[in-house]
C-alpha atoms as a PDB file:
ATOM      1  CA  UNK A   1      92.414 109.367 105.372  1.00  0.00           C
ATOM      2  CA  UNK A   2      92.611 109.910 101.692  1.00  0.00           C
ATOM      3  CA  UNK A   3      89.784 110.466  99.488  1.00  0.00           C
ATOM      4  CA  UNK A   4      90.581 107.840  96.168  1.00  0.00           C
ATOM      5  CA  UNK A   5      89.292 108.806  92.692  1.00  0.00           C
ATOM      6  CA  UNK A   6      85.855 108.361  91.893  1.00  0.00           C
ATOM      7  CA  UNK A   7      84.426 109.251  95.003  1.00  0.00           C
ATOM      8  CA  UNK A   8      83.106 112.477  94.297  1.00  0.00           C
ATOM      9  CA  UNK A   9      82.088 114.491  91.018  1.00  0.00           C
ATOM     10  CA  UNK A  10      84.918 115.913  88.966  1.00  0.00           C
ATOM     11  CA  UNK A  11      83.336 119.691  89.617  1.00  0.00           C
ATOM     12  CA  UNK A  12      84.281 118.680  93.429  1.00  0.00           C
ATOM     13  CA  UNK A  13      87.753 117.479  92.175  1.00  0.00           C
ATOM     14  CA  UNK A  14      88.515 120.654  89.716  1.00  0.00           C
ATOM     15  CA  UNK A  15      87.437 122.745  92.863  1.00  0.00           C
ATOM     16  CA  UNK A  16      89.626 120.891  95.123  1.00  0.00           C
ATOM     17  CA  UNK A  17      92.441 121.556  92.764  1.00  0.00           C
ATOM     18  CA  UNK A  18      91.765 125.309  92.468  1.00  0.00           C
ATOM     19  CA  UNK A  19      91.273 124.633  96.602  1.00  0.00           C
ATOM     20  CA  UNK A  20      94.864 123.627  97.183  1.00  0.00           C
ATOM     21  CA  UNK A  21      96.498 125.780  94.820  1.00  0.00           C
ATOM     22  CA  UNK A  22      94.856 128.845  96.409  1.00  0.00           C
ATOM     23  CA  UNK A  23      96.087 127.432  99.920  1.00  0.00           C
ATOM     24  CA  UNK A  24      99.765 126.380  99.034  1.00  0.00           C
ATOM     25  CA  UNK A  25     100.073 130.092  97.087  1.00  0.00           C
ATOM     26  CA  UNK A  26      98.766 131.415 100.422  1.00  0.00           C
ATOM     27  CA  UNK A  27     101.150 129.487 102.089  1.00  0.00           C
ATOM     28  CA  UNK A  28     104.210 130.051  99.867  1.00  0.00           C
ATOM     29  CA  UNK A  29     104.068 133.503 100.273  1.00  0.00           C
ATOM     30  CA  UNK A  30     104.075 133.569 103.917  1.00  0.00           C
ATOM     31  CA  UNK A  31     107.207 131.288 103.861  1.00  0.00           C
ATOM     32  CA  UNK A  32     108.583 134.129 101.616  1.00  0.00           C
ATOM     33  CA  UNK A  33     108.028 136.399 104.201  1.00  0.00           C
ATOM     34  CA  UNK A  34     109.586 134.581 106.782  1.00  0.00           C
ATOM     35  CA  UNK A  35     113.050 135.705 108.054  1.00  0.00           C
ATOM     36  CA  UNK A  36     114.650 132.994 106.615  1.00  0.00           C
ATOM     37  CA  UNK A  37     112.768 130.285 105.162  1.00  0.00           C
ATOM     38  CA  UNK A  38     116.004 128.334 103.840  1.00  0.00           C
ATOM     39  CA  UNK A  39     116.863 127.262 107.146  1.00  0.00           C
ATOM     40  CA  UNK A  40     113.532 125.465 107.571  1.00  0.00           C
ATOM     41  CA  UNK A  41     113.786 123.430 104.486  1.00  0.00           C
ATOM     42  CA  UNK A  42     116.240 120.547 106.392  1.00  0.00           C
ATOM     43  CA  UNK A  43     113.034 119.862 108.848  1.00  0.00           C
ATOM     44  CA  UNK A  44     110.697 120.337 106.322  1.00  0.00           C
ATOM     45  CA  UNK A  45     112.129 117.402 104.223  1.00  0.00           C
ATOM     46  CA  UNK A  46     112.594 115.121 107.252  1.00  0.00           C
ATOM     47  CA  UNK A  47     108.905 115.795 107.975  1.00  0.00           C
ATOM     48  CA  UNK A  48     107.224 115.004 104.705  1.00  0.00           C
ATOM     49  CA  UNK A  49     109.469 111.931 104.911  1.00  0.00           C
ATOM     50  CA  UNK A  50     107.716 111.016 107.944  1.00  0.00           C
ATOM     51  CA  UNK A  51     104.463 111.699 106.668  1.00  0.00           C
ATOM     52  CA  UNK A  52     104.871 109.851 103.187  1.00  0.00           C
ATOM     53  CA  UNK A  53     105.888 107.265 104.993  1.00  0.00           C
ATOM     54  CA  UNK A  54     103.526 106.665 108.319  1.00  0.00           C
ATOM     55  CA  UNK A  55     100.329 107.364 106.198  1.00  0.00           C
ATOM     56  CA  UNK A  56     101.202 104.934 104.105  1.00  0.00           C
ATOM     57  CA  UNK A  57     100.149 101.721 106.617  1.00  0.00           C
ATOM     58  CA  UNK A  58      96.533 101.825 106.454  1.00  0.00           C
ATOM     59  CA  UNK A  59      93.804  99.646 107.516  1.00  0.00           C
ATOM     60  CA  UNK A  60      90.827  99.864 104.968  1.00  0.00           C
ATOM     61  CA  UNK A  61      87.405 101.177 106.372  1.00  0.00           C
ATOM     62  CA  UNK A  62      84.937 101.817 103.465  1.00  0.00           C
ATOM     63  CA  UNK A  63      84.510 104.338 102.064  1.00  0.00           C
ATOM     64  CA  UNK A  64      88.287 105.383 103.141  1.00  0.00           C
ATOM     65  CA  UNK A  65      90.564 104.060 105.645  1.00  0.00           C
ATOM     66  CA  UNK A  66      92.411 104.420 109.247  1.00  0.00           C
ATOM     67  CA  UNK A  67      95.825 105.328 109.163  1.00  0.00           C
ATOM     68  CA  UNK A  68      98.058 107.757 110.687  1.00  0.00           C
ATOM     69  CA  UNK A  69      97.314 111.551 109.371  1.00  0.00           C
ATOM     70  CA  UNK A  70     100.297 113.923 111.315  1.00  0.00           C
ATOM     71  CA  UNK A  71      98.281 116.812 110.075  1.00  0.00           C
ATOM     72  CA  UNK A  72      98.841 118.147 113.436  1.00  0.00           C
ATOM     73  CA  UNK A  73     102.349 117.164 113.643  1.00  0.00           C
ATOM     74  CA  UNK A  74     102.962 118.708 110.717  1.00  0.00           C
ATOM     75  CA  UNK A  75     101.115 121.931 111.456  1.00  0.00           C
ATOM     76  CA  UNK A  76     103.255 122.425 114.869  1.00  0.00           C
ATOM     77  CA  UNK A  77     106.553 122.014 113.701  1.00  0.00           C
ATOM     78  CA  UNK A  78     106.261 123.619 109.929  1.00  0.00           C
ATOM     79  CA  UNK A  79     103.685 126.256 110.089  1.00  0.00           C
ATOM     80  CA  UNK A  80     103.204 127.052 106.280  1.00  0.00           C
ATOM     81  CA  UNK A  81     105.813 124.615 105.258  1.00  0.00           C
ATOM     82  CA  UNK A  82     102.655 121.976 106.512  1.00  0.00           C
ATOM     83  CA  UNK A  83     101.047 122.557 103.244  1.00  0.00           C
ATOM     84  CA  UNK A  84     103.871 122.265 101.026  1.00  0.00           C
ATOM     85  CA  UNK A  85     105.040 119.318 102.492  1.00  0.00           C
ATOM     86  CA  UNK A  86     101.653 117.552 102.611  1.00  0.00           C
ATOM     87  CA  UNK A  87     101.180 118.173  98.895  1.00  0.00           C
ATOM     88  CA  UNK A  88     104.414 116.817  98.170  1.00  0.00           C
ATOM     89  CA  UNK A  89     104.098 113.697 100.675  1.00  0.00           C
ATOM     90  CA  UNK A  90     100.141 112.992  98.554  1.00  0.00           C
ATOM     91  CA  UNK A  91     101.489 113.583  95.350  1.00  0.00           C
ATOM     92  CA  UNK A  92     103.854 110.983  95.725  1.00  0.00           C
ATOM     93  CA  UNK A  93     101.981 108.330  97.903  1.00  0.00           C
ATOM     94  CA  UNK A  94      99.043 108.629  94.901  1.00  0.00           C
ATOM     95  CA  UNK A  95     101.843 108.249  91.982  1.00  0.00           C
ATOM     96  CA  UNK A  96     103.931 106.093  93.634  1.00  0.00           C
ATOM     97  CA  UNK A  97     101.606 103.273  95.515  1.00  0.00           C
ATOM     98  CA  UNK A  98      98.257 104.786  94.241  1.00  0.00           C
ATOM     99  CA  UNK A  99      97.417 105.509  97.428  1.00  0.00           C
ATOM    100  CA  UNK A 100      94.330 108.146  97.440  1.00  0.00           C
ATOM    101  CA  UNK A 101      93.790 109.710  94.197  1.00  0.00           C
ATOM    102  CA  UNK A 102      95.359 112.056  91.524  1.00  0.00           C
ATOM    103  CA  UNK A 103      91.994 113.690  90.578  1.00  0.00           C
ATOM    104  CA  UNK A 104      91.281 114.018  94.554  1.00  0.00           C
ATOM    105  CA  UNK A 105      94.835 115.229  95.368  1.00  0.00           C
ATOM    106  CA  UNK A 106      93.536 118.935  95.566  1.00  0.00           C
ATOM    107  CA  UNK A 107      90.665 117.945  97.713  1.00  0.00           C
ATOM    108  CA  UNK A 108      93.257 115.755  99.974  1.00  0.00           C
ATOM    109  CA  UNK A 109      95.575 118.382 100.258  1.00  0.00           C
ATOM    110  CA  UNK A 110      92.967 121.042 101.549  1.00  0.00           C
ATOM    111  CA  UNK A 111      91.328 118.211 103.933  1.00  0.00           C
ATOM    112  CA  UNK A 112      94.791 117.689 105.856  1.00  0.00           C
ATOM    113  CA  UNK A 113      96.514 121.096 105.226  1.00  0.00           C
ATOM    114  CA  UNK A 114      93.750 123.065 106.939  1.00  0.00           C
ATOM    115  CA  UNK A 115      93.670 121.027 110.251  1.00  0.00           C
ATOM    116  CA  UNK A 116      97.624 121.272 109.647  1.00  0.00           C
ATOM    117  CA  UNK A 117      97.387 124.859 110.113  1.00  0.00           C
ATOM    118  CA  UNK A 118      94.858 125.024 112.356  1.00  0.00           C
ATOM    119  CA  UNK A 119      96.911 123.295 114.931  1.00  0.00           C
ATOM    120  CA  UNK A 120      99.768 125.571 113.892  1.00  0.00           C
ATOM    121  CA  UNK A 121      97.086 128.714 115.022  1.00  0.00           C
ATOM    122  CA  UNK A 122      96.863 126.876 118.030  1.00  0.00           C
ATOM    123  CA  UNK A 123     100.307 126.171 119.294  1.00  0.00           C
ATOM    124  CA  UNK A 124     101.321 129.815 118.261  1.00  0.00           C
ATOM    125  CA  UNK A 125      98.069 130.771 120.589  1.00  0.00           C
ATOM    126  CA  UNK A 126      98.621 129.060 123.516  1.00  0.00           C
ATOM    127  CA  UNK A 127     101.894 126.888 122.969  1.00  0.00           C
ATOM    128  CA  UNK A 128     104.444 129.029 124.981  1.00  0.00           C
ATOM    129  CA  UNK A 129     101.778 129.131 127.786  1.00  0.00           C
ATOM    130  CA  UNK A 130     100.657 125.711 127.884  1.00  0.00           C
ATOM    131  CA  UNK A 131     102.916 123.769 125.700  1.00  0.00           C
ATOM    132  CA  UNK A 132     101.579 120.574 126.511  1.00  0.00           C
ATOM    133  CA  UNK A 133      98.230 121.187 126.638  1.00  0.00           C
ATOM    134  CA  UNK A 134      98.588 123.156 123.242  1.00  0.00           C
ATOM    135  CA  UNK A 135     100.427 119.870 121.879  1.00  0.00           C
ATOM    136  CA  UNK A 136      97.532 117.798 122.511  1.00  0.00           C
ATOM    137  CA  UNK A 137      94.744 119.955 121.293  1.00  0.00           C
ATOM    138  CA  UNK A 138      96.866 120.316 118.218  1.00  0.00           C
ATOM    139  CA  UNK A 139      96.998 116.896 117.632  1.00  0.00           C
ATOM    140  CA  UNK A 140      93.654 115.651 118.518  1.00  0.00           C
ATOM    141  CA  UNK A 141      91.508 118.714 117.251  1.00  0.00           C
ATOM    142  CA  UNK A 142      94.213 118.553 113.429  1.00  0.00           C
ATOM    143  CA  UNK A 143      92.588 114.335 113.432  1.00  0.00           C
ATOM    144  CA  UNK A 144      88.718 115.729 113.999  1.00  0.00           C
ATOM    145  CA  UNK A 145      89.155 118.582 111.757  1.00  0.00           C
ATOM    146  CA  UNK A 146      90.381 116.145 109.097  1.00  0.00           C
ATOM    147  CA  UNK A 147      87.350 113.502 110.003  1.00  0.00           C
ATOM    148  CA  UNK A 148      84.879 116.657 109.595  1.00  0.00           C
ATOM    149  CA  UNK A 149      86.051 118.073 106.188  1.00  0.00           C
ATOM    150  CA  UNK A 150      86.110 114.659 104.816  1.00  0.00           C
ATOM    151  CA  UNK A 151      82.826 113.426 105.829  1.00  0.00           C
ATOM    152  CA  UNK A 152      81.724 117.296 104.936  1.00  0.00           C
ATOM    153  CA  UNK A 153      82.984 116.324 101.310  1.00  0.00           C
ATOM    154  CA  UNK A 154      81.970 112.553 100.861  1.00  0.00           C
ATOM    155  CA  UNK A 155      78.272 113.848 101.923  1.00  0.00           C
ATOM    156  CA  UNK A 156      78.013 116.816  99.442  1.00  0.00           C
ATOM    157  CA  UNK A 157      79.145 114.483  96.335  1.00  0.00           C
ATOM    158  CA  UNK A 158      76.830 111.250  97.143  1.00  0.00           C
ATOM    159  CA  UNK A 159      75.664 110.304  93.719  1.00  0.00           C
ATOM    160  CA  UNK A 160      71.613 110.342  93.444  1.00  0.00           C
ATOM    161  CA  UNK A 161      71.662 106.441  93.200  1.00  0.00           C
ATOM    162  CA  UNK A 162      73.620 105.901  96.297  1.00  0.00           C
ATOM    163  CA  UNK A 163      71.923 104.483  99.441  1.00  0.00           C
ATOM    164  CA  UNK A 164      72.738 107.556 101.256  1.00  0.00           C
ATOM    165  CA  UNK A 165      71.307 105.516 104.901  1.00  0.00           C
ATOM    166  CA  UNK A 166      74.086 103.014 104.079  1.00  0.00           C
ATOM    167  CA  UNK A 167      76.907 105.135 103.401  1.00  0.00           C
ATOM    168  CA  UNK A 168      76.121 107.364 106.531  1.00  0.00           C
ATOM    169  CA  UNK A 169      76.602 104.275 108.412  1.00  0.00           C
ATOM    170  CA  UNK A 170      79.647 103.626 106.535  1.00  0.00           C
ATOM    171  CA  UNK A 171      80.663 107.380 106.925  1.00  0.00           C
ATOM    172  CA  UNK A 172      79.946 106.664 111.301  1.00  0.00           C
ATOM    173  CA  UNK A 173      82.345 103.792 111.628  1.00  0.00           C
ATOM    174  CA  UNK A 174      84.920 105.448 110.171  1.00  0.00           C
ATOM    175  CA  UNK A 175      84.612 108.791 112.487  1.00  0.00           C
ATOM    176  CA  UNK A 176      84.311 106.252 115.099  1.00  0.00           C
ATOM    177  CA  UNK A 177      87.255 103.843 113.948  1.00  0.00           C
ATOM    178  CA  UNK A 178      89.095 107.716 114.049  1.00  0.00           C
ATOM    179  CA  UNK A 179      88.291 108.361 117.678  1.00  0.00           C
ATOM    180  CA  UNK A 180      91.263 106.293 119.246  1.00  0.00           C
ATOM    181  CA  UNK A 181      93.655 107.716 116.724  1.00  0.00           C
ATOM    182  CA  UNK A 182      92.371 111.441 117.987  1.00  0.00           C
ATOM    183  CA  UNK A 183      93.527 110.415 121.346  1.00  0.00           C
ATOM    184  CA  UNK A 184      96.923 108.951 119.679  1.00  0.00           C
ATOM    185  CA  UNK A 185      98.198 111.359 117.222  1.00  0.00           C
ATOM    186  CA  UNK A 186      97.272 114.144 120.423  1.00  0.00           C
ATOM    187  CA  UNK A 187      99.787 112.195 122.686  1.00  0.00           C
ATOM    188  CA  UNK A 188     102.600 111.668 119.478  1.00  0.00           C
ATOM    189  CA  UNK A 189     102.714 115.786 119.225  1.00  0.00           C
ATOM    190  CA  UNK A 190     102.509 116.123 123.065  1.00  0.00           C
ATOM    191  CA  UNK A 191     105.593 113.217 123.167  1.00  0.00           C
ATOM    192  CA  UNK A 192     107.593 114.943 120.463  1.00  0.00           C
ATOM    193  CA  UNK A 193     107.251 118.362 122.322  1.00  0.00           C
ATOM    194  CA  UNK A 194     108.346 117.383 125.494  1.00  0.00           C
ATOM    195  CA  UNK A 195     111.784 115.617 123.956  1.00  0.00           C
ATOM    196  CA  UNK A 196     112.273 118.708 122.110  1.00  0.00           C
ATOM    197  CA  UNK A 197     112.022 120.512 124.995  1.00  0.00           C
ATOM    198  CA  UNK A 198     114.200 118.161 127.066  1.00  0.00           C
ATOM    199  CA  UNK A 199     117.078 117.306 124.308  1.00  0.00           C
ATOM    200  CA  UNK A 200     117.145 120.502 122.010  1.00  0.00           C
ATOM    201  CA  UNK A 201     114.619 123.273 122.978  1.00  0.00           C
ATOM    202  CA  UNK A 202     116.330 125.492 120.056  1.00  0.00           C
ATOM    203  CA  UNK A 203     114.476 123.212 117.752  1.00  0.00           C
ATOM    204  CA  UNK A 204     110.659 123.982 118.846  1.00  0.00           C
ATOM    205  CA  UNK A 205     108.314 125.842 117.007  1.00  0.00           C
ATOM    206  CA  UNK A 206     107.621 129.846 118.135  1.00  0.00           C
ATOM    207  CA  UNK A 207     105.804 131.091 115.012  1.00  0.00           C
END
């Protein structure tokens, strides 16, 4: 889900911008410190690719709307490269099709690059272990994580004047409207595991 412009104050925007830039300089330099980071640009490409283009087939639910998110995709197989590459994937879905916002990009690239590596801490945790169990909470918990920062954020900017009774109930059937896609996007990463795992294992993520 992607948080358009207008939706909350432009102090929440400007702090979502210092947000993300905080978060992909974090992120940056622990791709710097990688062994070598070069070699992970190929699948980083392919992947923002994939995410520019799946979360661009939405269905509107006021005040946002359902689509696919990869956050946890994205998180598994990039690590830090997840927050580079969702920047770059919002930044162009905004410019290019106006989809979300330009003065919420910040706030939209902190609301999916979080869960993103969030589900990255989890497959390194328990990934070699259980590697399909891992998959799935990855997936699911990246879509929930997502659903609670952006309700967390659509709350704390509610303008005086808004009914705030009517856009809770607005805010509840989209975490509900989310709750099948949980469920889906945790079966995609457990899916594109198990192939890896099956067809080229040298390609799945240990770090």
């Amino acid at each position: 889900m992607h948080l358009p412009d207008g939706i909350v104050p432009v102090s929440m925007a400007l702090a979502g911008y210092g947000a993300s830039a905080a978060l992909a300089g974090l992120a940056l330099a622990r791709i710097r410190a990688l062994p070598d980071p070069q070699g992970q640009v190929p699948r980083a490409a392919m992947l923002t690719a994939v995410f520019f283009a799946a979360s661009l087939v939405a269905v509107p639910v006021p005040p946002a709307s359902v689509h696919l998110l990869l956050a946890g995709l994205m998180g598994v197989l990039l690590g830090w490269f997840a927050v580079p590459a969702i920047l770059v994937g919002l930044f162009l879905q905004a410019v290019l099709f106006g989809h979300g916002g330009i003065t919420t990009l910040g706030l939209n690239a902190v609301i999916l690059g979080l869960p993103a590596l969030m589900a990255h801490a989890v497959w390194r945790l328990a990934g070699r272990r259980w590697p399909d169990l891992a998959g799935f909470v990855a997936g699911a918990g990246a879509v929930l994580a997502v659903l609670a920062l952006f309700v967390a954020i659509v709350l704390a900017g509610l303008p005086v004047a808004l009914d705030p009774g009517a856009e809770r109930m607005a805010l509840g059937a989209l975490v509900l409207a989310h709750l099948p896609l949980a469920l889906a996007e945790g079966m995609i990463v457990l899916a594109v595991l198990r192939l890896l795992r099956r067809m080229e294992p040298r390609l799945l993520p240990h770090g």
